[in-house]
C-alpha atoms as a PDB file:
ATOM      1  CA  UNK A   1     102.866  47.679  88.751  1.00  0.00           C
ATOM      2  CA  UNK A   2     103.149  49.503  92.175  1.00  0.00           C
ATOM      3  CA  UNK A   3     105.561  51.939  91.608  1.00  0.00           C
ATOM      4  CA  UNK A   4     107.493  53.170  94.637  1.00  0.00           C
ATOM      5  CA  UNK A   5     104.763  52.237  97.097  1.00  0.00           C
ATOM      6  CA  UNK A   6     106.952  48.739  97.053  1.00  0.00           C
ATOM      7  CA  UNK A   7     109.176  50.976  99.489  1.00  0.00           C
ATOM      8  CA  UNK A   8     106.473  50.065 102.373  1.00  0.00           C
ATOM      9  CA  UNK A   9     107.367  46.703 101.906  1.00  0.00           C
ATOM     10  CA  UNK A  10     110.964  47.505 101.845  1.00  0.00           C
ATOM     11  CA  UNK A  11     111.153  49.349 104.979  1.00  0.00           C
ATOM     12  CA  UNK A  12     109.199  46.584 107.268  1.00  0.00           C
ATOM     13  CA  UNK A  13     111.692  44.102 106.006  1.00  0.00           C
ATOM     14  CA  UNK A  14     114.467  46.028 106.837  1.00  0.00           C
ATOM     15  CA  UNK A  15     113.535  46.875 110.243  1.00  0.00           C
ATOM     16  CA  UNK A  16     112.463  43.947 110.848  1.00  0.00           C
ATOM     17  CA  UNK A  17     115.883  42.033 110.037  1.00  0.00           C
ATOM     18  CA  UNK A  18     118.474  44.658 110.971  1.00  0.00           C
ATOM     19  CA  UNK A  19     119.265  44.936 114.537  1.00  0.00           C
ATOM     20  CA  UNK A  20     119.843  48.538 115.090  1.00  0.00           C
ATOM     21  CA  UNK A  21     118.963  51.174 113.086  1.00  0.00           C
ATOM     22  CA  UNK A  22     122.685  52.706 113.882  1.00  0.00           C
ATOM     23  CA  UNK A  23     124.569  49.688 111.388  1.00  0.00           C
ATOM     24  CA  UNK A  24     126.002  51.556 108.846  1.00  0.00           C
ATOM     25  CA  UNK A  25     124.876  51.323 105.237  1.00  0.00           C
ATOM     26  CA  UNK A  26     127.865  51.208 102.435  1.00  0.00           C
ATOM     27  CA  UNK A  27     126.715  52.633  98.983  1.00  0.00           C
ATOM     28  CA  UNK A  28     127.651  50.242  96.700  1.00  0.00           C
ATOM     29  CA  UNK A  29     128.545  50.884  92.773  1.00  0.00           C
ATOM     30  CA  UNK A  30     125.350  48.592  91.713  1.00  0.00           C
ATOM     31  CA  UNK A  31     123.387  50.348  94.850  1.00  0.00           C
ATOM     32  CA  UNK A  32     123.990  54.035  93.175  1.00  0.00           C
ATOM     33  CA  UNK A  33     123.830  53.367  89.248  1.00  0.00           C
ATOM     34  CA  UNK A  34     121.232  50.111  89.037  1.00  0.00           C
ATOM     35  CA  UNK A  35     118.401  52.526  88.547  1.00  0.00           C
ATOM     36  CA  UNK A  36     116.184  53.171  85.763  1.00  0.00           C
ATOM     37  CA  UNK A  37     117.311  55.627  83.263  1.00  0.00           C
ATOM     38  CA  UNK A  38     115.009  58.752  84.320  1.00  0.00           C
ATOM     39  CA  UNK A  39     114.397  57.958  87.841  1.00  0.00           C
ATOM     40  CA  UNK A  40     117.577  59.449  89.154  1.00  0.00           C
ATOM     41  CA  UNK A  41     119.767  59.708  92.569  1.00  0.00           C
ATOM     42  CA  UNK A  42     117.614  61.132  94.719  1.00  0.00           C
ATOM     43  CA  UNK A  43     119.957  62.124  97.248  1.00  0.00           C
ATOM     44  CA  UNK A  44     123.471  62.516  94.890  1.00  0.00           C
ATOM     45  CA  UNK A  45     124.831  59.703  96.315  1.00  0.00           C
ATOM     46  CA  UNK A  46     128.527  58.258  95.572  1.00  0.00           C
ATOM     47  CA  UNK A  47     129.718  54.665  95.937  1.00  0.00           C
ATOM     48  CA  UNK A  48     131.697  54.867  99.409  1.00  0.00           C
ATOM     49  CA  UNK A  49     129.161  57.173 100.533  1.00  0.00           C
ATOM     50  CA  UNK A  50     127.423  55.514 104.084  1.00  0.00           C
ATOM     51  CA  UNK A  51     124.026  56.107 105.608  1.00  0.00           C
ATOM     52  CA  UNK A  52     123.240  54.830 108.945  1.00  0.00           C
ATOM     53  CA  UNK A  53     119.544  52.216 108.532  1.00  0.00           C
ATOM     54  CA  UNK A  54     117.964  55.190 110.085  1.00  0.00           C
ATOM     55  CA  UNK A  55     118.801  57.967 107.932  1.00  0.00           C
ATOM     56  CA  UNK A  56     118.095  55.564 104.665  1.00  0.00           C
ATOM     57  CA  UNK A  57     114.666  54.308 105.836  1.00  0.00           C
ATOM     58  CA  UNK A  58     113.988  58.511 106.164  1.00  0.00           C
ATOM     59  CA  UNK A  59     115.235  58.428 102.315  1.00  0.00           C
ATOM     60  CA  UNK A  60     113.479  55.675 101.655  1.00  0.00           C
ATOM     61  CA  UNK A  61     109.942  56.560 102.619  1.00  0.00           C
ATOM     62  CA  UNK A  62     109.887  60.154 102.312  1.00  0.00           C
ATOM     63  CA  UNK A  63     111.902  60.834  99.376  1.00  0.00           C
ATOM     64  CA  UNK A  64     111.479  57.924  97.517  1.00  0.00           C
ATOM     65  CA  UNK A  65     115.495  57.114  97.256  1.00  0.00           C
ATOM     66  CA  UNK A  66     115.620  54.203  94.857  1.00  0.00           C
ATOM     67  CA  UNK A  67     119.435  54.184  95.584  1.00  0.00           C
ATOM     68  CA  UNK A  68     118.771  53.773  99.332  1.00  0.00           C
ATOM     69  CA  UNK A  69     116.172  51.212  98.742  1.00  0.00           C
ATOM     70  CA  UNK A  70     119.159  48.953  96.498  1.00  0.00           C
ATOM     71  CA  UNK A  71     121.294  49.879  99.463  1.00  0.00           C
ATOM     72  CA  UNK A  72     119.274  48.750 102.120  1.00  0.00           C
ATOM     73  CA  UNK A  73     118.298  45.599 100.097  1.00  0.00           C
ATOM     74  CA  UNK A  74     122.392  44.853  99.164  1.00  0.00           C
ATOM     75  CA  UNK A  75     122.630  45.840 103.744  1.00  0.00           C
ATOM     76  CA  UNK A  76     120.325  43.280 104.742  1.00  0.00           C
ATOM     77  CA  UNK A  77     120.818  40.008 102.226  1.00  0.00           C
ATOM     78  CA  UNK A  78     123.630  40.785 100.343  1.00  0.00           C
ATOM     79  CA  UNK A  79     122.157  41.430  97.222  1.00  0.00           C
ATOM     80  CA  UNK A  80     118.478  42.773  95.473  1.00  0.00           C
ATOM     81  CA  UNK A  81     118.141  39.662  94.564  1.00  0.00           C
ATOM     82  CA  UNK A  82     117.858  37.567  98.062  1.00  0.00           C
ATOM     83  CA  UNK A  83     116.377  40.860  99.083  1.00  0.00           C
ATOM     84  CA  UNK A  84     113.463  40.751  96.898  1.00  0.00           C
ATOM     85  CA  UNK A  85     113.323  36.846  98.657  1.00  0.00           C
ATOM     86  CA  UNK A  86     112.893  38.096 101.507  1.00  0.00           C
ATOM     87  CA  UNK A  87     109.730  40.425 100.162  1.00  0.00           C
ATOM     88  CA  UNK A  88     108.185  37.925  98.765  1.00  0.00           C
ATOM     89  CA  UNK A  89     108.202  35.620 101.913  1.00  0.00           C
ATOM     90  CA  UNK A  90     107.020  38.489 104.307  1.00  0.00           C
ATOM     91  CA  UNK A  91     104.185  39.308 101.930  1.00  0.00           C
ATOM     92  CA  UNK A  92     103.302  35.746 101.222  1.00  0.00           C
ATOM     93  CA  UNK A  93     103.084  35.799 105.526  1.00  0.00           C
ATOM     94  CA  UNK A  94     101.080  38.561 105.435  1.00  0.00           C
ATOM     95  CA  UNK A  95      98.586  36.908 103.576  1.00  0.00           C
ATOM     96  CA  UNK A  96      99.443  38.514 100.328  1.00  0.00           C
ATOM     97  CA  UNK A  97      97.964  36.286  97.004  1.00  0.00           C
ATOM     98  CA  UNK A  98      98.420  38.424  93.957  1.00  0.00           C
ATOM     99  CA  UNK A  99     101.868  40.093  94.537  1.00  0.00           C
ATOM    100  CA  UNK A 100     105.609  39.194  93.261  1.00  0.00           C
ATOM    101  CA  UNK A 101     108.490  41.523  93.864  1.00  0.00           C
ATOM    102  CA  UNK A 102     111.321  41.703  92.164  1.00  0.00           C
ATOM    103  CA  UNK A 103     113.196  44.694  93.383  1.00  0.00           C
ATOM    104  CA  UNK A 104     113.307  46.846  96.489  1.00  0.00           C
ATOM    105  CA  UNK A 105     112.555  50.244  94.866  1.00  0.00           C
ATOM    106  CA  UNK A 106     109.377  49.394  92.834  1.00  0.00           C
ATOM    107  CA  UNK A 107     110.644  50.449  89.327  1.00  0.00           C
ATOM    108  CA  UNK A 108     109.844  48.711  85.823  1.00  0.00           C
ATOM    109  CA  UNK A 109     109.721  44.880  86.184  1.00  0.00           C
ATOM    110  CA  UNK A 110     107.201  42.810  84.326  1.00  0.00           C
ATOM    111  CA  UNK A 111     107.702  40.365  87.223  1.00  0.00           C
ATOM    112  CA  UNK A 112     107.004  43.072  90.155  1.00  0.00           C
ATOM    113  CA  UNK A 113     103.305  43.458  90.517  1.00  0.00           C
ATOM    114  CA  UNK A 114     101.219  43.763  92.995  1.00  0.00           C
ATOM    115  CA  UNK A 115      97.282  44.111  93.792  1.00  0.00           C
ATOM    116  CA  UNK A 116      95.389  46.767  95.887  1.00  0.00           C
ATOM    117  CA  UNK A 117      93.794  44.473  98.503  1.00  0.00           C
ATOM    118  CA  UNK A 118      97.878  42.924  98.772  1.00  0.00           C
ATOM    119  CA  UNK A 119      99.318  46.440  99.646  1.00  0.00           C
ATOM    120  CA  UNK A 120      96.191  47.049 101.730  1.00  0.00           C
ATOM    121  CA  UNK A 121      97.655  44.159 103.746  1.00  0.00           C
ATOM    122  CA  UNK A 122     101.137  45.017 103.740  1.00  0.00           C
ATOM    123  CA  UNK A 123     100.138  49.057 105.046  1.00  0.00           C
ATOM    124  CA  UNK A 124      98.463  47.290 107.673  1.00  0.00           C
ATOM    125  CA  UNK A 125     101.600  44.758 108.583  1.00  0.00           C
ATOM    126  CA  UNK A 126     104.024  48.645 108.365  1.00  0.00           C
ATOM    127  CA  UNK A 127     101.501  50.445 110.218  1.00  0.00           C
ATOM    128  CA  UNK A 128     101.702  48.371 113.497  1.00  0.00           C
ATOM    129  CA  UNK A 129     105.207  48.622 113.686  1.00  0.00           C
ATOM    130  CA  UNK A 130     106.262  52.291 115.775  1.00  0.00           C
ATOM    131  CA  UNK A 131     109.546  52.363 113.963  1.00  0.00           C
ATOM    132  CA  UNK A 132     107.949  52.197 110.159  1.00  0.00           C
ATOM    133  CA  UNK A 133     105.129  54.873 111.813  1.00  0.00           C
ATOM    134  CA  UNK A 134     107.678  57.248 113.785  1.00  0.00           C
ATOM    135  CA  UNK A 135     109.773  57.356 110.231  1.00  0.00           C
ATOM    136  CA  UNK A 136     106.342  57.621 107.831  1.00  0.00           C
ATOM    137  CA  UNK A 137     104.754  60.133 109.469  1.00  0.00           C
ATOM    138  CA  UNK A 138     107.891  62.466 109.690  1.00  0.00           C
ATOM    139  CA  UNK A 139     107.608  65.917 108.084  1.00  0.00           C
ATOM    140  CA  UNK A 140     111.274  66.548 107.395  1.00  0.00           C
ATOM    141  CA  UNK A 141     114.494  64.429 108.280  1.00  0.00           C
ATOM    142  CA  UNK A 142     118.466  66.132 108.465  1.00  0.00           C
ATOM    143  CA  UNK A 143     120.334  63.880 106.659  1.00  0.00           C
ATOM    144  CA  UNK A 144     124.281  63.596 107.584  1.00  0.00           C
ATOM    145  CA  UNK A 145     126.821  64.942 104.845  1.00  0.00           C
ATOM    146  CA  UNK A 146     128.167  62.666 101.749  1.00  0.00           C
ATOM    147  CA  UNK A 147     130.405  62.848  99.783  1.00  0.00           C
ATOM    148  CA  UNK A 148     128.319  65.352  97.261  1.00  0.00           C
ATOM    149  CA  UNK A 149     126.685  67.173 100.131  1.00  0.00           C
ATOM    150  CA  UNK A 150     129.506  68.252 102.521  1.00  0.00           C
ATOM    151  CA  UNK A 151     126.976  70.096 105.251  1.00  0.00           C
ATOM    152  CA  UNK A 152     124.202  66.807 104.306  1.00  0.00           C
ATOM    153  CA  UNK A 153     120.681  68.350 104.122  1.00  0.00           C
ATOM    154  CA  UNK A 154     117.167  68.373 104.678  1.00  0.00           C
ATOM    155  CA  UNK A 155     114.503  66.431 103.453  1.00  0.00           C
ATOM    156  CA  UNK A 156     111.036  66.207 102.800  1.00  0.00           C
ATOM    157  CA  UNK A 157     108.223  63.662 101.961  1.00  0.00           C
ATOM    158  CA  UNK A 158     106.617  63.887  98.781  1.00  0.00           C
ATOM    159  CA  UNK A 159     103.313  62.655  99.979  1.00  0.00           C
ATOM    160  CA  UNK A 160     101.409  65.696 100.118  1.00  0.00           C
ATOM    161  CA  UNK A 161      98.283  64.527 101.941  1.00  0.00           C
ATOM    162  CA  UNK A 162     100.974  64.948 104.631  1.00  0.00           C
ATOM    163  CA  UNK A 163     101.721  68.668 104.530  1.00  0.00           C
ATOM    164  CA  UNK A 164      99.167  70.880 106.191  1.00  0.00           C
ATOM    165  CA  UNK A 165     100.022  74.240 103.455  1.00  0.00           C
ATOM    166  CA  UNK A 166      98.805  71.587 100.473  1.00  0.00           C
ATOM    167  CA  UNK A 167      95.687  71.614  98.776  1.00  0.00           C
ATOM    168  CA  UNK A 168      95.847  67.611  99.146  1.00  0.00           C
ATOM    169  CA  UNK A 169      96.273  67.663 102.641  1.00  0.00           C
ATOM    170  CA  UNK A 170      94.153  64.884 105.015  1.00  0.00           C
ATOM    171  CA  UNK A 171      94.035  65.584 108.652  1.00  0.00           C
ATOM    172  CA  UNK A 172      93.357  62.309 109.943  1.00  0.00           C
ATOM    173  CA  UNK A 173      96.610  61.031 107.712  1.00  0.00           C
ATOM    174  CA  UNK A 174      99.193  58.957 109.635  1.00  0.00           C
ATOM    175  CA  UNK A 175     101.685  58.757 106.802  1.00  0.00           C
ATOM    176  CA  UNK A 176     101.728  56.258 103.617  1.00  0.00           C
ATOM    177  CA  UNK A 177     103.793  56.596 100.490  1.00  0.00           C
ATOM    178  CA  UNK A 178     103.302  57.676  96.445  1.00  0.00           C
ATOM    179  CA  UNK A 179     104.742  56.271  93.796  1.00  0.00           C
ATOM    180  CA  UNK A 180     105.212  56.667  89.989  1.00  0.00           C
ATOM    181  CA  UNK A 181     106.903  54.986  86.882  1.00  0.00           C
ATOM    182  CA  UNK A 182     106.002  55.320  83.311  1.00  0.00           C
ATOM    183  CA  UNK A 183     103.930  51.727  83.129  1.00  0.00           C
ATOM    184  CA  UNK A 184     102.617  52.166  86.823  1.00  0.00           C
ATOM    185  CA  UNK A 185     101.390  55.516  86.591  1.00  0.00           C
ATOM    186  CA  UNK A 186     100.546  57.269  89.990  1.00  0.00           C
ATOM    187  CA  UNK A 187     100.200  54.900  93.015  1.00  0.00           C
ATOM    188  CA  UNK A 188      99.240  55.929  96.625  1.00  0.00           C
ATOM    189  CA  UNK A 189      99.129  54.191  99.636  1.00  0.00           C
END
């Protein structure tokens, strides 16, 4: 189980089939609620609420926005569904022999699983694209107001190899992304 390190995935299939990172991304009921029970709205989104591709791909990778990632999936193919069709094809591309994804976000799916040497391949494939790097590598990102958050606000990654003040900081880092669930356990990338 990979956790939210799926998001890498997510993100190079979204930029790589939307044509401007302006479109504007419409928060769907499914997009806000279909998450699992713990894991929260990261950003206290509302259904109505919109997001340009830019500032959810920011959400995406550094706060780990499982409602951005259903968003973004529901943007680009119309549902999670043909999203997670999508995945599947670009990591099969990629070279990718031990993976199936299932969902955009990476949370609990006994058919969303992935091996080490697969997302080794896929961080490659993100990491050669300048949008997926400008976005990763990004230390804090001002996020537009919504509905709940009238003045918007600012966020941060949660990969801490990232942050120069933390103990797990890595100066030759370029970005990457962490993940948890309860069956995954801690993931990195």
């Amino acid at each position: 189980a990979p956790a939210s390190i799926t998001k890498l995935l997510t993100a190079l299939v979204v930029i790589e089939n939307c044509e401007s990172l302006d479109e504007m991304v419409t928060f769907s009921h499914d997009a806000v609620y279909n998450v699992e029970s713990g894991s929260g709205n990261a950003l206290s989104l509302e259904e109505g609420d919109q997001l340009t591709v830019r500032d959810c791909l920011y959400a995406l990778l550094l706060r780990s926005a499982n409602e951005v990632a259903n968003a973004l999936a529901e943007h680009v193919s119309g549902s999670m569904e043909a999203f997670a069709g999508l995945m599947n094809e670009k990591a099969s591309s990629l070279g990718c022999t031990d993976s199936h994804f299932n969902n955009p976000s990476g949370l609990n799916d006994p058919d969303h699983y992935t091996s080490a040497y697969d997302m080794a391949l896929i961080a490659q494939a993100a990491f050669q694209n300048d949008t997926f790097v400008t976005i990763d590598s990004t230390l804090y990102y001002d996020l537009p107001p919504t509905k709940r958050n009238p003045d918007g606000f600012r966020i941060y990654p949660g990969h801490r190899m990232l942050k120069k003040n933390a103990a797990e900081y890595y100066s030759g880092i370029i970005g990457g992304k962490t993940g948890y669930t309860s069956l995954a356990g801690n993931t990195l990338v």
